[in-house]
Protein backbone atom coordinates (compact mmCIF):
# COMPACT_ATOMS: atom_id res chain seq x y z
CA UNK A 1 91.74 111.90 117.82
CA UNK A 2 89.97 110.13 120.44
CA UNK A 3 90.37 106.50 119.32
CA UNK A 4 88.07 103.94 119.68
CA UNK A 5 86.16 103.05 122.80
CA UNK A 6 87.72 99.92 123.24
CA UNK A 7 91.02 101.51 122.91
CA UNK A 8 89.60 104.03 125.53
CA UNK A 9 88.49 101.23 127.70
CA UNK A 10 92.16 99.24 127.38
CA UNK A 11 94.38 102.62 128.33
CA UNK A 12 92.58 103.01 131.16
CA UNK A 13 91.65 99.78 132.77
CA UNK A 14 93.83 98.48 136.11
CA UNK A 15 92.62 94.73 135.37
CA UNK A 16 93.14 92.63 131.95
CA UNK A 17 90.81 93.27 129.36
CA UNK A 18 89.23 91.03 126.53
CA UNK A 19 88.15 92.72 123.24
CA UNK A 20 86.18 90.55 121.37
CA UNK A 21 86.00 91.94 117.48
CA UNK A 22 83.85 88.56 116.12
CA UNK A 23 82.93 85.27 117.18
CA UNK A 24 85.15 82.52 116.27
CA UNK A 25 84.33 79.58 117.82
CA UNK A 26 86.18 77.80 118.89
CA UNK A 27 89.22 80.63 118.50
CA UNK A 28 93.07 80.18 117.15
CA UNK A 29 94.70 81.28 119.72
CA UNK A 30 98.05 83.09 119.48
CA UNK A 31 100.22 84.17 122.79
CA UNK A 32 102.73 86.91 122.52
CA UNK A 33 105.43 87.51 125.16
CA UNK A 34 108.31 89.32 126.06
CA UNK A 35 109.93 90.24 129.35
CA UNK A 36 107.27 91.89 130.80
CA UNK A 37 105.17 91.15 133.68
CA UNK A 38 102.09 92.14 131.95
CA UNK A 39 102.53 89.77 128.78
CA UNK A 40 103.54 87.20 131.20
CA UNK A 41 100.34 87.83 133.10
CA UNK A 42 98.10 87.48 130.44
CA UNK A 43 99.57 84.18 129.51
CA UNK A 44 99.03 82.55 132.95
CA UNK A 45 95.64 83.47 132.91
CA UNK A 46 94.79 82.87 129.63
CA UNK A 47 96.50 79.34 130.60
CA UNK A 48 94.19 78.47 133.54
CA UNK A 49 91.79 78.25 131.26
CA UNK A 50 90.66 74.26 130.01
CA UNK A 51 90.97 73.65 126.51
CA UNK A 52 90.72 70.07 125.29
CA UNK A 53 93.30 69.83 122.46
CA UNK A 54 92.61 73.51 121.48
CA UNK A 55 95.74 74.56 119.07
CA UNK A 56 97.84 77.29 120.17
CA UNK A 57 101.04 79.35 119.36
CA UNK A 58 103.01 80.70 121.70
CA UNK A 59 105.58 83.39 120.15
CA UNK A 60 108.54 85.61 121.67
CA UNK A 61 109.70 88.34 119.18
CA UNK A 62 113.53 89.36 120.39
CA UNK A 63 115.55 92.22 119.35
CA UNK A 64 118.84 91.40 119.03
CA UNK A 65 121.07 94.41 119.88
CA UNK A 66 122.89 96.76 117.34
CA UNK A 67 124.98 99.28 117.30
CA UNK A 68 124.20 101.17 113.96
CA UNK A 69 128.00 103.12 113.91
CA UNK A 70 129.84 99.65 114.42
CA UNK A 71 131.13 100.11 110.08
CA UNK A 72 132.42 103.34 111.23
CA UNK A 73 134.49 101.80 114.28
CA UNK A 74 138.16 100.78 114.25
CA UNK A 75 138.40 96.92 113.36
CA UNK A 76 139.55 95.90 116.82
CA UNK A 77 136.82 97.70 118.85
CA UNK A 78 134.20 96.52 115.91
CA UNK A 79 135.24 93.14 115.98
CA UNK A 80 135.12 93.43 119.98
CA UNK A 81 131.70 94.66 119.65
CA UNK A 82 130.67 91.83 117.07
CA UNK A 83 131.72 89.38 119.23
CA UNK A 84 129.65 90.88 122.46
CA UNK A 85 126.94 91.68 120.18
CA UNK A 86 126.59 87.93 119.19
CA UNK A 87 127.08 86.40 122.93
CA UNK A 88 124.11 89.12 124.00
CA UNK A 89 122.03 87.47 121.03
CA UNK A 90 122.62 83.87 122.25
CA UNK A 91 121.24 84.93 126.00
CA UNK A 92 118.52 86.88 124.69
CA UNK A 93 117.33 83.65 122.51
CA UNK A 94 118.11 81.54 125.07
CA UNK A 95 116.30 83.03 127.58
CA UNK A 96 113.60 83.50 125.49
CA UNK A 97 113.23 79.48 124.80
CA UNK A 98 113.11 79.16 128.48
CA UNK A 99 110.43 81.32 129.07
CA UNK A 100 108.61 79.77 126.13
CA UNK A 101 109.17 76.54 126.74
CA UNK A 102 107.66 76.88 130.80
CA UNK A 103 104.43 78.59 129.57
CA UNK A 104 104.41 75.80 126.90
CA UNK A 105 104.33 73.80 129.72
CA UNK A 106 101.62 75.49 131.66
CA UNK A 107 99.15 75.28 128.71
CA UNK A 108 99.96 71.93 128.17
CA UNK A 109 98.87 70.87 131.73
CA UNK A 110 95.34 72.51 130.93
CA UNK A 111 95.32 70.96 128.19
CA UNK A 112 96.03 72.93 125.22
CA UNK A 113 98.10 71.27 121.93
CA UNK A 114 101.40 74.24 121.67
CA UNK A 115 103.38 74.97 119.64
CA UNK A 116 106.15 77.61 120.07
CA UNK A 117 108.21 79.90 118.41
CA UNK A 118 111.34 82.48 118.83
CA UNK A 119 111.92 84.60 116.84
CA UNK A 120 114.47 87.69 115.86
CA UNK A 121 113.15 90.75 114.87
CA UNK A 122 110.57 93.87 115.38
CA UNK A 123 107.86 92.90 117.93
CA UNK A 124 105.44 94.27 116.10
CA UNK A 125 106.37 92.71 112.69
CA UNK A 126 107.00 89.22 114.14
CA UNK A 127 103.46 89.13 116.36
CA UNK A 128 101.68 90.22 112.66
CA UNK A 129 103.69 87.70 110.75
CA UNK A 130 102.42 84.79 112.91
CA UNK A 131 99.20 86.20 112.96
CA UNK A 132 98.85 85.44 109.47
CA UNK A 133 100.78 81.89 109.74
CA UNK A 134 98.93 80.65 112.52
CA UNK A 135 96.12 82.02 111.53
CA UNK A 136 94.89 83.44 114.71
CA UNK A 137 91.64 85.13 115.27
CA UNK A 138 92.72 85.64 119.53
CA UNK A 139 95.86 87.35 120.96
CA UNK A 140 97.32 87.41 124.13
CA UNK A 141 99.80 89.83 124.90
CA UNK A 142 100.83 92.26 127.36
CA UNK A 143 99.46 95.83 127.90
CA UNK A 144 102.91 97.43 127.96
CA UNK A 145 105.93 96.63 126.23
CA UNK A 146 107.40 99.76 124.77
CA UNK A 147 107.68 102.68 127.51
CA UNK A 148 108.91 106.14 127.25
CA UNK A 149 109.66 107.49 124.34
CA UNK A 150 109.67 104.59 122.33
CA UNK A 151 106.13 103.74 122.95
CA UNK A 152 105.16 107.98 122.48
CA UNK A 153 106.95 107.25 118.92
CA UNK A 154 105.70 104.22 118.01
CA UNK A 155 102.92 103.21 120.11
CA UNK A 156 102.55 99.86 122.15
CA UNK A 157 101.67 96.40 119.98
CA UNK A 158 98.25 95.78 121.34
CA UNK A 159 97.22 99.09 120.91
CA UNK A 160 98.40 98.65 117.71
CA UNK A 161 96.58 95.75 117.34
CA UNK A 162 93.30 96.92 118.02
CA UNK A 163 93.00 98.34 114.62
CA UNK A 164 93.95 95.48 113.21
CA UNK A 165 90.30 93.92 111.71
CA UNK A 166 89.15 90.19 112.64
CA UNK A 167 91.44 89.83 115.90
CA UNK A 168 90.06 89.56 119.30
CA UNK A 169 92.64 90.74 121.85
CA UNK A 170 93.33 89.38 125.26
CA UNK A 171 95.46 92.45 127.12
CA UNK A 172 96.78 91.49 130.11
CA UNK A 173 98.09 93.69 133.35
């Protein structure tokens, strides 16, 4: 009921947090972001860091916006919504390039070899998917994401992520 002490250790630290699970030497390092100023925070840091041609991924999961009751809506209003739907998708992925693309840019100063990635989907899913197609063995993310009840529900990615066996976790705040 407790969890784990590590998982102790991340809820209640006010600074970033590494948990290392093994030793992988050097590691395949995989950045997660989203929006938040934590995620974003771990990257920068985790970016200051010299790496001479290290590999690393840098993914952004976005959820594209529904509306579940749009079959259920008169054709003009659905069609409406469709259309607003699919212009709030094309900002989202933009924006999400952008960010992607200046961190890219920030790693590749220090010296890191990037690549980068956007994709559409469940945060969760999408960070595990490119876990396994990267294959990392590090992850940087943020130490919130999800809030409220969302995150009461489903609980936040890197805690998540701590059970997950043979990843080391950079958490960032």
């Amino acid at each position: 009921a407790l969890g784990s002490v590590s998982a102790g250790v991340v809820r209640a630290a006010h600074c970033s947090v590494l948990v290392v699970k093994n030793d992988q030497t050097p590691p395949r390092v995989l950045v997660a972001v989203d929006d938040s100023e934590h995620a974003i925070a771990a990257a920068r840091q985790l970016a200051r860091l010299e790496a001479k041609g290290q590999l690393l991924a840098i993914v952004r999961v976005i959820e594209p916006p529904s509306i579940k009751s749009l079959p259920l809506l008169p054709s003009s209003a659905s069609t409406l919504l469709r259309s607003e739907i699919e212009a709030a998708t094309r900002e989202l992925e933009r924006s999400a390039k952008t960010q992607v693309a200046e961190l890219a840019g920030e790693f590749k100063r220090a010296g890191w070899k990037v690549q980068t990635s956007v994709v559409a989907g469940v945060p969760m899913r999408g960070i595990k998917a490119m876990i396994a197609k990267t294959p990392a063995t590090l992850v940087s993310l943020g130490a919130r994401g999800a809030t409220g009840l969302e995150r009461l529900l489903l609980g936040s990615v890197s805690e998540a992520l701590l059970g997950t066996p043979g990843i080391s976790l950079f958490i960032g705040r």
